[in-house]
C-alpha atoms as a PDB file:
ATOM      1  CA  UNK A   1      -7.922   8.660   8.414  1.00  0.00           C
ATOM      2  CA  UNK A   2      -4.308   7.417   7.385  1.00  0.00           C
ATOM      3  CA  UNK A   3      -3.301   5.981   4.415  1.00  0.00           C
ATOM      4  CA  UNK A   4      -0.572   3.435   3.431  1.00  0.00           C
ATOM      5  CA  UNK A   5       2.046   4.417   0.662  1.00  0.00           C
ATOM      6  CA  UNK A   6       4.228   1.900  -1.100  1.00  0.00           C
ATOM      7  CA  UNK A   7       7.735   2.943  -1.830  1.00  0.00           C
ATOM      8  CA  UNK A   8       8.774   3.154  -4.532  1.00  0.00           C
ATOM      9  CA  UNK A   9       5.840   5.102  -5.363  1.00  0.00           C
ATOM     10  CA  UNK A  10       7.405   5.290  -9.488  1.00  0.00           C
ATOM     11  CA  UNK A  11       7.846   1.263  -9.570  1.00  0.00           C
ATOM     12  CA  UNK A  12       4.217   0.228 -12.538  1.00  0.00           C
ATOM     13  CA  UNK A  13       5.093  -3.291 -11.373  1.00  0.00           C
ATOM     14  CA  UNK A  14       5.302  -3.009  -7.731  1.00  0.00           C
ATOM     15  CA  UNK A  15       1.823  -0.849  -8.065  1.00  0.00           C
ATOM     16  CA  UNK A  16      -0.015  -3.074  -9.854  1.00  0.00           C
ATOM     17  CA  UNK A  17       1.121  -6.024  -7.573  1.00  0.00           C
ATOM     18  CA  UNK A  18      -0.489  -4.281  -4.496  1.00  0.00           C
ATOM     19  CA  UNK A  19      -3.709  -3.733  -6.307  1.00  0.00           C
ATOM     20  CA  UNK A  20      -3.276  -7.359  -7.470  1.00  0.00           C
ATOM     21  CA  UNK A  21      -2.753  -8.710  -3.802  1.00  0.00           C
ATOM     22  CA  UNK A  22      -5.712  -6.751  -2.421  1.00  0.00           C
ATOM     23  CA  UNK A  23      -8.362  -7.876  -5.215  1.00  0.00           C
ATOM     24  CA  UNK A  24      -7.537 -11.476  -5.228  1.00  0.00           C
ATOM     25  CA  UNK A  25      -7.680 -11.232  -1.444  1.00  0.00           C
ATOM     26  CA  UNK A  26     -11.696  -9.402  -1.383  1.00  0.00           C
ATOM     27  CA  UNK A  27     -10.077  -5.897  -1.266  1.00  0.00           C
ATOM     28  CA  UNK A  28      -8.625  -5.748   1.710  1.00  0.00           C
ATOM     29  CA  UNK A  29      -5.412  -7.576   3.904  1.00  0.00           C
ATOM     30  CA  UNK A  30      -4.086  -7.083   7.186  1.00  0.00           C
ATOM     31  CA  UNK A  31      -1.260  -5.069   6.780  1.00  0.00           C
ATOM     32  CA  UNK A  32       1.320  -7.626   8.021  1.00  0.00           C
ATOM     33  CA  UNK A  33       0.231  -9.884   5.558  1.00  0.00           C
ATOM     34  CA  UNK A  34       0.481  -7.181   2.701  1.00  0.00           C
ATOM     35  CA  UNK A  35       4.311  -6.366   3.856  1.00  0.00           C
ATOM     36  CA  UNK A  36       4.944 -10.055   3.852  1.00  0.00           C
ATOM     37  CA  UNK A  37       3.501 -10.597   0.720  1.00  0.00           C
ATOM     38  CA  UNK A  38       5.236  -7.955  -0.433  1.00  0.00           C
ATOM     39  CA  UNK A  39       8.668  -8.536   1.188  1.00  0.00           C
ATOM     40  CA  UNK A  40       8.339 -12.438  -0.778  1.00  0.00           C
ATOM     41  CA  UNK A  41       7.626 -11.091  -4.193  1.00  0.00           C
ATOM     42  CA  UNK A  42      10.442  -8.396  -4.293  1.00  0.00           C
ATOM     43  CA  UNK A  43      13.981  -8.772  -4.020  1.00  0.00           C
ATOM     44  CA  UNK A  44      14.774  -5.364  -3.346  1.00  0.00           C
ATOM     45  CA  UNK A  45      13.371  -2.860  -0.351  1.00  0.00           C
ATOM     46  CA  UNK A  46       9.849  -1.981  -0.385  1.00  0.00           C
ATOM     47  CA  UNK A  47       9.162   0.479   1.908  1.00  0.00           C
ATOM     48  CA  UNK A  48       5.244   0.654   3.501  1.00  0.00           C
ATOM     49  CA  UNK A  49       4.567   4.038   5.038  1.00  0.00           C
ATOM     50  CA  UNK A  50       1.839   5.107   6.875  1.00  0.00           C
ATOM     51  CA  UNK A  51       0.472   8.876   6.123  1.00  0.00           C
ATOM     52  CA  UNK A  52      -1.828  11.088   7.410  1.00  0.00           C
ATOM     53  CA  UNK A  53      -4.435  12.247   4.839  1.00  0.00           C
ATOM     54  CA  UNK A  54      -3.365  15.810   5.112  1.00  0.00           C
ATOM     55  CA  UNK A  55       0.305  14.178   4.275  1.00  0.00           C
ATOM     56  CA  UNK A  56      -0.922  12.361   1.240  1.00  0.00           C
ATOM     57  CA  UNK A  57      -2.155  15.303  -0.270  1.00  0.00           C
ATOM     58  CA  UNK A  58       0.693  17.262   0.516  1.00  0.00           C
ATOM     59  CA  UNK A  59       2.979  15.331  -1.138  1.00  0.00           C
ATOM     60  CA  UNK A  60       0.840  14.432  -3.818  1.00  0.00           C
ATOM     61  CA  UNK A  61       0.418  10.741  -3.150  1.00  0.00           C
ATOM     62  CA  UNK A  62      -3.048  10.637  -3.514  1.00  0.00           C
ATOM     63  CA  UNK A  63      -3.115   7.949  -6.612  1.00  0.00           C
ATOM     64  CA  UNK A  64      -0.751   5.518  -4.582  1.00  0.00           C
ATOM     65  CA  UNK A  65      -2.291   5.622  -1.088  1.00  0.00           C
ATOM     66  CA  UNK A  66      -4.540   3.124   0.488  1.00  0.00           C
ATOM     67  CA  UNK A  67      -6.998   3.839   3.249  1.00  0.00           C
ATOM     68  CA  UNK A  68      -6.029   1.871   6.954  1.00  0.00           C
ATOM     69  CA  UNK A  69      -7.802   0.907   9.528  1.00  0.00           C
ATOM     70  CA  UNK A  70      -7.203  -0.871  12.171  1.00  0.00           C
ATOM     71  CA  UNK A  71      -4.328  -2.356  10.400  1.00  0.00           C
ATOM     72  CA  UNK A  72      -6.694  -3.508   7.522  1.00  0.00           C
ATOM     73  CA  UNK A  73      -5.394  -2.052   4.487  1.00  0.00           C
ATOM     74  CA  UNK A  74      -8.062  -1.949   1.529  1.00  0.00           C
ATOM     75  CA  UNK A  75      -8.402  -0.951  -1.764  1.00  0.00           C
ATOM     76  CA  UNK A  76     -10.873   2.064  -1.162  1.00  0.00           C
END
């Protein structure tokens, strides 16, 4: 499975915005929409990576990753 990180990963507000987005929307959005969303909120670079699950827990990213699929990103 792959996994979508936010960057910057350390950013409370940017977090909870995601979160935010994806509840209000049923708990899931296409990913375009999510970087769009995104990219209007924030004045500054948000970065949207996608991982492989063996690269999430690698780096530890585990708390800030969301599960895609067929570029559907959802809360769980």
């Amino acid at each position: 499975m792959e996994y979508v990180v936010i960057f910057p990963t350390d950013d409370d507000k940017l977090q909870r915005t995601v979160k935010q987005f994806l509840s209000q929307a049923g708990g899931s959005l296409p990913l375009e929409e999510l970087k769009t969303k995104l990219t209007l909120q924030f004045r500054y670079t948000v970065e949207i990576t996608i991982l492989s699950e063996e690269e999430v827990q690698s780096q530890g990213l585990t708390a800030e990753a969301y599960p895609v699929r067929e570029g559907v990103v959802s809360l769980n």
